[in-house]
C-alpha atoms as a PDB file:
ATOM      1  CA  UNK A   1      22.239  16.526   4.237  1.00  0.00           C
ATOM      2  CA  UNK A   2      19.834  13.863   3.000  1.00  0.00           C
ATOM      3  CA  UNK A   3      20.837  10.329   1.069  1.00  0.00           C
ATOM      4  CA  UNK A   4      20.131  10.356  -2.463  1.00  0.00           C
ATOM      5  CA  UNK A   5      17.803   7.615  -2.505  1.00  0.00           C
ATOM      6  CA  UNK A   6      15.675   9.216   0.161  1.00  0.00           C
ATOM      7  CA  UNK A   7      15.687  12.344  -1.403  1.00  0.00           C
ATOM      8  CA  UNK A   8      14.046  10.490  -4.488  1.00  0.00           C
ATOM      9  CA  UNK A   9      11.492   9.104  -2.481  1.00  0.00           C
ATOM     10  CA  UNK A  10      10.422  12.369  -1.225  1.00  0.00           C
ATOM     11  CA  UNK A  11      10.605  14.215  -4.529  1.00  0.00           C
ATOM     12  CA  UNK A  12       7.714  11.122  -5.079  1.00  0.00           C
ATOM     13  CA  UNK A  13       9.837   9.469  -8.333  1.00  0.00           C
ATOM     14  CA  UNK A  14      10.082   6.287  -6.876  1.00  0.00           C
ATOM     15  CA  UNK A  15      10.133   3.941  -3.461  1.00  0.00           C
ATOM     16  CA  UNK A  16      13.394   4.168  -2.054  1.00  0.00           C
ATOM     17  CA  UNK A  17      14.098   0.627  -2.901  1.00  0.00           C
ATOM     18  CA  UNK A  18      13.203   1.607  -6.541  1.00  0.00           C
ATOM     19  CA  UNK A  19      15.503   4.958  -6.504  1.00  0.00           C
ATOM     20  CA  UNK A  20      18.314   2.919  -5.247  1.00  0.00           C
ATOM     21  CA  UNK A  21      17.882   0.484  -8.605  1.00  0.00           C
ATOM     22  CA  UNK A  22      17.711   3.861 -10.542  1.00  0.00           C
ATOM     23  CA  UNK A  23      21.193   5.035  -8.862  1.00  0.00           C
ATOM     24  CA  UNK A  24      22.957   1.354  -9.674  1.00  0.00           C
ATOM     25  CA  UNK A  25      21.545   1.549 -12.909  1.00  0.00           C
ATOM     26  CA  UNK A  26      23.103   5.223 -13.814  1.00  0.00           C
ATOM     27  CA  UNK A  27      20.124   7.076 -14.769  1.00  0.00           C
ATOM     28  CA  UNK A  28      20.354   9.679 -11.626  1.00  0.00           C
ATOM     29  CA  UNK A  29      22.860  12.403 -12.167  1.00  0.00           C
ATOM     30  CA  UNK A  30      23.989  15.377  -9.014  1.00  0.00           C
ATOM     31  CA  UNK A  31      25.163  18.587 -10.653  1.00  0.00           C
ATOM     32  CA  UNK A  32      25.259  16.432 -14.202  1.00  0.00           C
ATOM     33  CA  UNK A  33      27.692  13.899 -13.107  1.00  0.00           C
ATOM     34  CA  UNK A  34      26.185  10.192 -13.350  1.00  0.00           C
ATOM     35  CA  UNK A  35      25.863   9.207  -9.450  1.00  0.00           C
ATOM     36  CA  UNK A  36      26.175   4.883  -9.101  1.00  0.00           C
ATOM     37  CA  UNK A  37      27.318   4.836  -5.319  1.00  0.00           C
ATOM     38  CA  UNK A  38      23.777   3.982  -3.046  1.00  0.00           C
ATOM     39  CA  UNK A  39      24.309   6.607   0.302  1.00  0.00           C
ATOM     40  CA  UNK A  40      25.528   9.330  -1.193  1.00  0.00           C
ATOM     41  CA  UNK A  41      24.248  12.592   0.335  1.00  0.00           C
ATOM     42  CA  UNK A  42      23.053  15.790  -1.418  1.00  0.00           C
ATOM     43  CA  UNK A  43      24.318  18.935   0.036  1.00  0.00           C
ATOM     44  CA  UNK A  44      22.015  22.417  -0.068  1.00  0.00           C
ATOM     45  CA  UNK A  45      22.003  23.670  -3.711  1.00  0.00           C
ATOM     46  CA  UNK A  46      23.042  19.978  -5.191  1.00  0.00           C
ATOM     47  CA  UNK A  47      20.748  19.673  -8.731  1.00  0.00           C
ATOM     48  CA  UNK A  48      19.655  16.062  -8.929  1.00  0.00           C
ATOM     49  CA  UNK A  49      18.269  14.817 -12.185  1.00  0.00           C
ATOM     50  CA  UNK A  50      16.610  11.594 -13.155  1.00  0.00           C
ATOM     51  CA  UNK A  51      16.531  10.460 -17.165  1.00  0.00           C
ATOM     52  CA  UNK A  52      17.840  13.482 -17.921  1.00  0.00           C
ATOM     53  CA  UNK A  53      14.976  15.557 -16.243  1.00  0.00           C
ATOM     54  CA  UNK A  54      15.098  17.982 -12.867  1.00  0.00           C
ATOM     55  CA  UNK A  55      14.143  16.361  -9.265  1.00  0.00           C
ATOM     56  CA  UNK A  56      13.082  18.527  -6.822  1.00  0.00           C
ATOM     57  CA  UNK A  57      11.155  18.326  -3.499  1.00  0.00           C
ATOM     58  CA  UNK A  58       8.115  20.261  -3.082  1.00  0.00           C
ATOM     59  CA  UNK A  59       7.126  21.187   0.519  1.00  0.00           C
ATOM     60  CA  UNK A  60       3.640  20.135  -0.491  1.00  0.00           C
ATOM     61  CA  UNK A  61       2.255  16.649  -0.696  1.00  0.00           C
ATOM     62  CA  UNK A  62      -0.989  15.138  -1.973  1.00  0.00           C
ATOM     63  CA  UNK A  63      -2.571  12.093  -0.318  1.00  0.00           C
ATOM     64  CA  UNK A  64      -5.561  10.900  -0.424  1.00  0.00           C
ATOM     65  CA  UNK A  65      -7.819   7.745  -0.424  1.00  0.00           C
ATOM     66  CA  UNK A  66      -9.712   5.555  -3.596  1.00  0.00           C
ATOM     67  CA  UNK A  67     -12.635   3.646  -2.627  1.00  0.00           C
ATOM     68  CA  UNK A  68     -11.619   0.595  -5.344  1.00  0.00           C
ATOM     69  CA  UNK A  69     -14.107  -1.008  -7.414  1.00  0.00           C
ATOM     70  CA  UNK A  70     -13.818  -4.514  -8.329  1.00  0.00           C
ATOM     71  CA  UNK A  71     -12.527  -4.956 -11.735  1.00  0.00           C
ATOM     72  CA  UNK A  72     -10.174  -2.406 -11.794  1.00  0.00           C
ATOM     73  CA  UNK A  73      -6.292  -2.767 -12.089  1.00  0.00           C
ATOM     74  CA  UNK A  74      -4.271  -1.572  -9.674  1.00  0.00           C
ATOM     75  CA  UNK A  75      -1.761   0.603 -11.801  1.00  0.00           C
ATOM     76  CA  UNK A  76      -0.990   3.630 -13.267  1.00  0.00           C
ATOM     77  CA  UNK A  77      -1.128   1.860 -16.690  1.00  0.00           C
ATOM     78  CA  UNK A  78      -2.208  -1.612 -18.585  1.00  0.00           C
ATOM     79  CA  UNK A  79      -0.508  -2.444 -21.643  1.00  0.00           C
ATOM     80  CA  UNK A  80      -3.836  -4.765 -22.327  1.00  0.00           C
ATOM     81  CA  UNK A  81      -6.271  -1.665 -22.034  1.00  0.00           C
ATOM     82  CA  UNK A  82      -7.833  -2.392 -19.175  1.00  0.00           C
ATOM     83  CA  UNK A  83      -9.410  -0.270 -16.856  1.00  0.00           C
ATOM     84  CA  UNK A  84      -6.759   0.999 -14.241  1.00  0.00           C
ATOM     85  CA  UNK A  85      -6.973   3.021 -10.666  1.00  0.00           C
ATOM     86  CA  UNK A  86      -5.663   6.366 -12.727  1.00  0.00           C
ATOM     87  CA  UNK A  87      -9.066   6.319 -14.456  1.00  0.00           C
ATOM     88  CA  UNK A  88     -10.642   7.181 -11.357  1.00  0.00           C
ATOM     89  CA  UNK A  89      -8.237   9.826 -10.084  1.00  0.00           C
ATOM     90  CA  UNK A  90      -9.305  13.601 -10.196  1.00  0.00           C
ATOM     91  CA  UNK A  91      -7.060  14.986 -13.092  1.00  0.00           C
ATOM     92  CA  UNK A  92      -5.898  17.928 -11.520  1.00  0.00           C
ATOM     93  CA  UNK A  93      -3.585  15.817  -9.418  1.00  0.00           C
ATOM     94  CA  UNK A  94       0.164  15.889  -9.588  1.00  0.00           C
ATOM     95  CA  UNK A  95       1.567  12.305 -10.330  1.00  0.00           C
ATOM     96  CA  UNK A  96       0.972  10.121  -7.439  1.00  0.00           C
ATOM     97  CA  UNK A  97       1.266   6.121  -7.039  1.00  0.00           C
ATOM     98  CA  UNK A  98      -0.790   3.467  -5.222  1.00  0.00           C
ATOM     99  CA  UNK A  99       0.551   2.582  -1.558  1.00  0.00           C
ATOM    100  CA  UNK A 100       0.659  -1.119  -1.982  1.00  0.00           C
ATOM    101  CA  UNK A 101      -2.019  -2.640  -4.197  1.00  0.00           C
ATOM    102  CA  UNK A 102      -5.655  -4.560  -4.122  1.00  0.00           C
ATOM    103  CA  UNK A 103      -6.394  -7.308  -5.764  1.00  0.00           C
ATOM    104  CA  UNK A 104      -8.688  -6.957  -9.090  1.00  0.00           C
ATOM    105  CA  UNK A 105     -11.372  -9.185  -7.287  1.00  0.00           C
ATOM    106  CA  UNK A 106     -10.994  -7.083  -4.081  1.00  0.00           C
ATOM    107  CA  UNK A 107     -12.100  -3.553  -3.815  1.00  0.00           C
ATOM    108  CA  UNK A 108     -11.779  -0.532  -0.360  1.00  0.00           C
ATOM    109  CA  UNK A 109      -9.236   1.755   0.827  1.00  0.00           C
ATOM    110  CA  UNK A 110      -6.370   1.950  -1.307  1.00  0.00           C
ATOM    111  CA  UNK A 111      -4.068   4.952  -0.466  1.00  0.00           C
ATOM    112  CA  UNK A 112      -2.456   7.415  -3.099  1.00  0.00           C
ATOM    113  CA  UNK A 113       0.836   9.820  -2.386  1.00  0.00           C
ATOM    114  CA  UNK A 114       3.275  11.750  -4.030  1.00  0.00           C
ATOM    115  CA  UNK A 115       5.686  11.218  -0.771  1.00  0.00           C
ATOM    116  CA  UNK A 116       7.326   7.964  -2.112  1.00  0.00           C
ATOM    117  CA  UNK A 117       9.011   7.955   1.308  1.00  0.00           C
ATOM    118  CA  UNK A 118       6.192   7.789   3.378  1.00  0.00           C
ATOM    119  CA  UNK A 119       4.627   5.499   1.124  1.00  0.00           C
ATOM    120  CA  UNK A 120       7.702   3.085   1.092  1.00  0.00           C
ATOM    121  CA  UNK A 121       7.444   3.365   5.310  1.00  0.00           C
ATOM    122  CA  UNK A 122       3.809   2.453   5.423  1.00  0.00           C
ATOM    123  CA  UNK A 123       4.474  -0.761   3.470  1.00  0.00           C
ATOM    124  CA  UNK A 124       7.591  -2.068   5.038  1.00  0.00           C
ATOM    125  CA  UNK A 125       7.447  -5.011   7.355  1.00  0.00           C
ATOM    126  CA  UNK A 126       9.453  -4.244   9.617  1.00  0.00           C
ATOM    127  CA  UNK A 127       7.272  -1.634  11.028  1.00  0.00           C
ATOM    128  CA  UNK A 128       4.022  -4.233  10.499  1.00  0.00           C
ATOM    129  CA  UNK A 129       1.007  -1.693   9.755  1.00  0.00           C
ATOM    130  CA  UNK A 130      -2.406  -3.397  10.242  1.00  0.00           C
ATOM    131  CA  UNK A 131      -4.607  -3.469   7.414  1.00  0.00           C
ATOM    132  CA  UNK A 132      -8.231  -4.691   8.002  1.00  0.00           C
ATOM    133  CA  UNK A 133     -10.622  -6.365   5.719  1.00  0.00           C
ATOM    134  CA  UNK A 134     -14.163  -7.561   5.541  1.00  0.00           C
ATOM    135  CA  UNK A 135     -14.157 -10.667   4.007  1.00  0.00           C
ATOM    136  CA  UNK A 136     -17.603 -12.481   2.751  1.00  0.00           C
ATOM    137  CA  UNK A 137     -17.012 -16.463   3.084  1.00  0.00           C
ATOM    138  CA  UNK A 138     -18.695 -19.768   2.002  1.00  0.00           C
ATOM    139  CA  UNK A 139     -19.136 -21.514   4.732  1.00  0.00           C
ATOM    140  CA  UNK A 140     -19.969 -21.235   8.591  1.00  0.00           C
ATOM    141  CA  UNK A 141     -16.619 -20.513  10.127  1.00  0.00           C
ATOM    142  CA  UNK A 142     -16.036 -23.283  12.998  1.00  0.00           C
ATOM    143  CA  UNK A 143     -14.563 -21.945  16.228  1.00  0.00           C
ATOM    144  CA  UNK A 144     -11.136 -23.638  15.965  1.00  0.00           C
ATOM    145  CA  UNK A 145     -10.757 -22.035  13.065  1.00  0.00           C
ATOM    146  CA  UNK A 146     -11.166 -18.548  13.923  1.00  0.00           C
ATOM    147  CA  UNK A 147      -8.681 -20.122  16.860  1.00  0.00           C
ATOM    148  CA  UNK A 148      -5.931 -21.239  13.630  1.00  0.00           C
ATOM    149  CA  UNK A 149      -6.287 -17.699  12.358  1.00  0.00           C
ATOM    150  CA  UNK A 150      -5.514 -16.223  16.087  1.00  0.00           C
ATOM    151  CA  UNK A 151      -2.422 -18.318  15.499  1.00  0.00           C
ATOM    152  CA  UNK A 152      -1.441 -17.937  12.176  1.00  0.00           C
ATOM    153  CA  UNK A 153      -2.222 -20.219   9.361  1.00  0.00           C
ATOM    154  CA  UNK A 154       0.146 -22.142   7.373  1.00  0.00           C
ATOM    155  CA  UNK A 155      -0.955 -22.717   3.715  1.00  0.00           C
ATOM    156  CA  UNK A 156       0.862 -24.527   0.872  1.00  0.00           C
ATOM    157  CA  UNK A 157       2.679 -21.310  -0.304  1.00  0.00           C
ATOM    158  CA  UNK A 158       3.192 -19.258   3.791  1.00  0.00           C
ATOM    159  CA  UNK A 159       2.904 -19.349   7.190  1.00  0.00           C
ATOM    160  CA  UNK A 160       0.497 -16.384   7.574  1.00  0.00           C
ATOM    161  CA  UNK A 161       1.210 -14.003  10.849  1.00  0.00           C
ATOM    162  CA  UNK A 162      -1.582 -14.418  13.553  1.00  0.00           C
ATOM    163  CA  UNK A 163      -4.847 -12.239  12.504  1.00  0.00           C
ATOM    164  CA  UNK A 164      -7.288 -10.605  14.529  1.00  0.00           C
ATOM    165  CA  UNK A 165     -10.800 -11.936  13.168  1.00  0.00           C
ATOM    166  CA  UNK A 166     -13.928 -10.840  14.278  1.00  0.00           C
ATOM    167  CA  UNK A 167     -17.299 -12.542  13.346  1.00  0.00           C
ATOM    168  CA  UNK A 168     -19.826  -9.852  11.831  1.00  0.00           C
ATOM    169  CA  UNK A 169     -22.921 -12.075  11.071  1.00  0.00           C
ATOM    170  CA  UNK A 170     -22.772 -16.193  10.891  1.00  0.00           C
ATOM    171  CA  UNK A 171     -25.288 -18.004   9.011  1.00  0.00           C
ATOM    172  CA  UNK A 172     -25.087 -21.909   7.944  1.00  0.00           C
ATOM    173  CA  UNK A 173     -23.612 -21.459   4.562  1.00  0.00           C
ATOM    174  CA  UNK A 174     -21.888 -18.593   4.806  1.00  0.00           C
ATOM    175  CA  UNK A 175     -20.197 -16.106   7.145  1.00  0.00           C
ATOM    176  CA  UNK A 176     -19.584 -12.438   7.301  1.00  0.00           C
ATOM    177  CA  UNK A 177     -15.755 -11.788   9.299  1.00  0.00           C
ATOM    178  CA  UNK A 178     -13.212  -9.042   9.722  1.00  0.00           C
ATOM    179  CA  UNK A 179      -9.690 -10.215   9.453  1.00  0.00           C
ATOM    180  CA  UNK A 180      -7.029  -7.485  10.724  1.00  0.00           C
ATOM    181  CA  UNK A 181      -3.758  -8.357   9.142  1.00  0.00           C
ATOM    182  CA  UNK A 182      -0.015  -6.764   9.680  1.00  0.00           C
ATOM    183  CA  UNK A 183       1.528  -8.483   6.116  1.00  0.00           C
ATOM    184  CA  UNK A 184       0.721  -8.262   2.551  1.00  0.00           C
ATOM    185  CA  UNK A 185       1.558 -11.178   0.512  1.00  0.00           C
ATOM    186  CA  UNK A 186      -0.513 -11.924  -2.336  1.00  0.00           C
ATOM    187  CA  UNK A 187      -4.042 -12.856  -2.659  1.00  0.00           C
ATOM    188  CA  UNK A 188      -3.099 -13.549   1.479  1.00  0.00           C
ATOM    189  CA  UNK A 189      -6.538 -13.231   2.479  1.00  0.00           C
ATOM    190  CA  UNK A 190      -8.129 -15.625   0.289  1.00  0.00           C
ATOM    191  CA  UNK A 191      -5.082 -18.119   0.247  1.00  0.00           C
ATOM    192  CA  UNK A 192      -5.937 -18.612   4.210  1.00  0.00           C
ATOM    193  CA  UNK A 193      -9.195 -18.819   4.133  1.00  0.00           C
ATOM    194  CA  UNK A 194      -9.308 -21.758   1.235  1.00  0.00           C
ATOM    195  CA  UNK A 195      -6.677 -23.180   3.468  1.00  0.00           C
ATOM    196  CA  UNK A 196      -9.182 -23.662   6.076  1.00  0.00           C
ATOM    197  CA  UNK A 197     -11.942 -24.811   3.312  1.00  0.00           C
ATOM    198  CA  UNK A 198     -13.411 -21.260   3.527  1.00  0.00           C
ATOM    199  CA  UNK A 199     -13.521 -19.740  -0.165  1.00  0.00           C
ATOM    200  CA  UNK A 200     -13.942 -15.695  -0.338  1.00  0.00           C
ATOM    201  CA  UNK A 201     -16.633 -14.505  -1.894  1.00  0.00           C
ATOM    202  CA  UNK A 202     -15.918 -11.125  -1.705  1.00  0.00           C
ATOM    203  CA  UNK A 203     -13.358  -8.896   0.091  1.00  0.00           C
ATOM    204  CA  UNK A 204     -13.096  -5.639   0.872  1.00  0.00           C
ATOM    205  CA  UNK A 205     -10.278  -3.593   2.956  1.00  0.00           C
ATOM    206  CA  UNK A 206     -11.879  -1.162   5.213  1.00  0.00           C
ATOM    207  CA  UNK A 207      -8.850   0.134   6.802  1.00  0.00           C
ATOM    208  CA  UNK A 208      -4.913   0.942   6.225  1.00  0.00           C
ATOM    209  CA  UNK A 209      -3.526   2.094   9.798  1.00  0.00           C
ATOM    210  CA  UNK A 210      -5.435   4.858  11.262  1.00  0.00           C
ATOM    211  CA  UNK A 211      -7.100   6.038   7.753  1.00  0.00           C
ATOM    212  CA  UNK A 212     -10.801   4.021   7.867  1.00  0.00           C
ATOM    213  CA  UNK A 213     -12.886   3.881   4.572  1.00  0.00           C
ATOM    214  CA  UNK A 214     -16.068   4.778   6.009  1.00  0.00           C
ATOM    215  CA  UNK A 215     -18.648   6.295   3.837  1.00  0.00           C
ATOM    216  CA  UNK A 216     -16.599   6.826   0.899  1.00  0.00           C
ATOM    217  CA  UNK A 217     -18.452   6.043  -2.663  1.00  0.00           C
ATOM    218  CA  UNK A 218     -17.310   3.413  -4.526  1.00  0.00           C
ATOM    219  CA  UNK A 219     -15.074   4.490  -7.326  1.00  0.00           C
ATOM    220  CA  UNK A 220     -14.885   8.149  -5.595  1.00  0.00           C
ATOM    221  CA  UNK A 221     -11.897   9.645  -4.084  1.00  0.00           C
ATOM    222  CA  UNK A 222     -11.149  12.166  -1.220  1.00  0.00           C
ATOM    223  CA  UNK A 223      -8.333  13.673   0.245  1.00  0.00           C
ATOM    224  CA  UNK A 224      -6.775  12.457   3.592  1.00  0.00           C
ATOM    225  CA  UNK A 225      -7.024  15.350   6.328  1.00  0.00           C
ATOM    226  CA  UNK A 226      -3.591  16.788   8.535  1.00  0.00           C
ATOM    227  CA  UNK A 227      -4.767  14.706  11.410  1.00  0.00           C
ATOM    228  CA  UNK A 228      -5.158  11.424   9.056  1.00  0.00           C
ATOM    229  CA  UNK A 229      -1.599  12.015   7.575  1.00  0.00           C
ATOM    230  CA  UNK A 230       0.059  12.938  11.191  1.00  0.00           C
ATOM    231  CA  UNK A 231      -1.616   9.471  11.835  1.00  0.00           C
ATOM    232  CA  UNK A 232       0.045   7.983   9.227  1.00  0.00           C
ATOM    233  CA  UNK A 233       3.197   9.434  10.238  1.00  0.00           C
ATOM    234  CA  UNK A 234       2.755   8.382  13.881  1.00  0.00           C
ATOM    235  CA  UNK A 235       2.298   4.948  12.673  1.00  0.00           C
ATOM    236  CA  UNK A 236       6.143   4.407  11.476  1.00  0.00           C
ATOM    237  CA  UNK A 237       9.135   5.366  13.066  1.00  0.00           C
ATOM    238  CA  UNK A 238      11.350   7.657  10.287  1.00  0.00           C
ATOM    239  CA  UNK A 239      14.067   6.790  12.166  1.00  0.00           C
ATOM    240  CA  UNK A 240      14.436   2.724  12.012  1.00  0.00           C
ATOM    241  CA  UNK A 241      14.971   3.140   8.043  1.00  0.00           C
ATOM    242  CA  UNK A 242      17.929   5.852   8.480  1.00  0.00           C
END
């Protein structure tokens, strides 16, 4: 048997946090009777239906990785017009979402699934997967401050986790670093380095868990291989969300 909710996430509707709204909010019916109670569990044969249209699991799964441009939306759609992550999707895809989201000044990896479950798993903080970024700075980045980030800065909206940094080239007006963070607040990145008097420049994320963004083409896509999404897997423990 499998919860409702989860079995929404894996038929890629919605995170399960989202299904579980969905199920409060009466628009998920089992074997046409409206369904409002979060845990219940299908059974083998059960016909689940969401705004009036069938759910159903397929055994396979798409995933697969968007080197982001600057200037582009992360969404599936803009109400303003502008340009959005789905406009640089292969069209042959079944409907996937955007694990998380990048900034529109901030471009990299940004990771697309239709398993909403694994997707949910990867950005929960409980199980605190590292994301790492190459961040351009003003500034020459004094050692007590790569020390602050070690310990986790506090700025006037967070107390930031500690950060691995790692200084890529240092010049008097500017530095080039790469900050490995487990959160994902907003704008995070750039709201600790102006708390140490460090403006970004520019900021790219060059890795989400075990899945690097390497070579990739700006504004190109490719699909994740079995060994990237076993990786992914690996990297959260199914069993700590039930």
């Amino acid at each position: 048997m499998m919860r409702l909710q989860k079995y929404l996430a894996h038929a890629g509707v919605a995170s399960r946090r989202a299904a579980e709204e969905f199920i409060v909010a009466g628009r998920v019916r089992v074997n046409g009777r409206v369904i409002r109670e979060l845990g219940t569990c299908l059974e083998d044969g059960d016909r689940v239906e969401m705004d009036g249209r069938s759910v159903e699991v397929s055994s396979d799964r798409t995933y697969l990785v968007l080197n982001k441009p600057v200037g582009v939306m992360t969404t599936m759609h803009d109400p303003r017009g502008r340009r959005t992550v789905a406009d640089l999707l292969p069209r042959d895809l079944p409907r996937v979402v955007p694990v998380g989201r990048l900034d529109y000044d901030t471009s990299g990896l940004l990771l697309f699934t239709d398993d909403g479950d694994l997707g949910h798993r990867l950005l929960h903080p409980r199980f605190g997967v590292e994301k790492t970024y190459r961040a351009a700075l003003r500034g020459r980045l004094a050692e007590e401050e790569i020390q602050a980030l070690h310990a986790g800065v506090k700025t006037p909206e967070f107390r930031a986790a500690a950060a691995r940094v790692r200084v890529v080239a240092a010049r008097r007006d500017s530095t080039l670093v790469d900050l490995t963070i487990h959160e994902g607040r907003n704008r995070q990145i750039r709201k600790m380095f102006e708390t140490l008097g460090h403006p970004v420049a520019s900021l790219v994320r060059l890795r989400f868990g075990p899945v690097a963004l390497g070579d990739l083409p700006i504004g190109h896509t490719r699909p994740l291989s079995e060994r990237e999404v076993r990786a992914l897997r690996s990297a959260v423990d199914e069993s700590v969300l039930g």
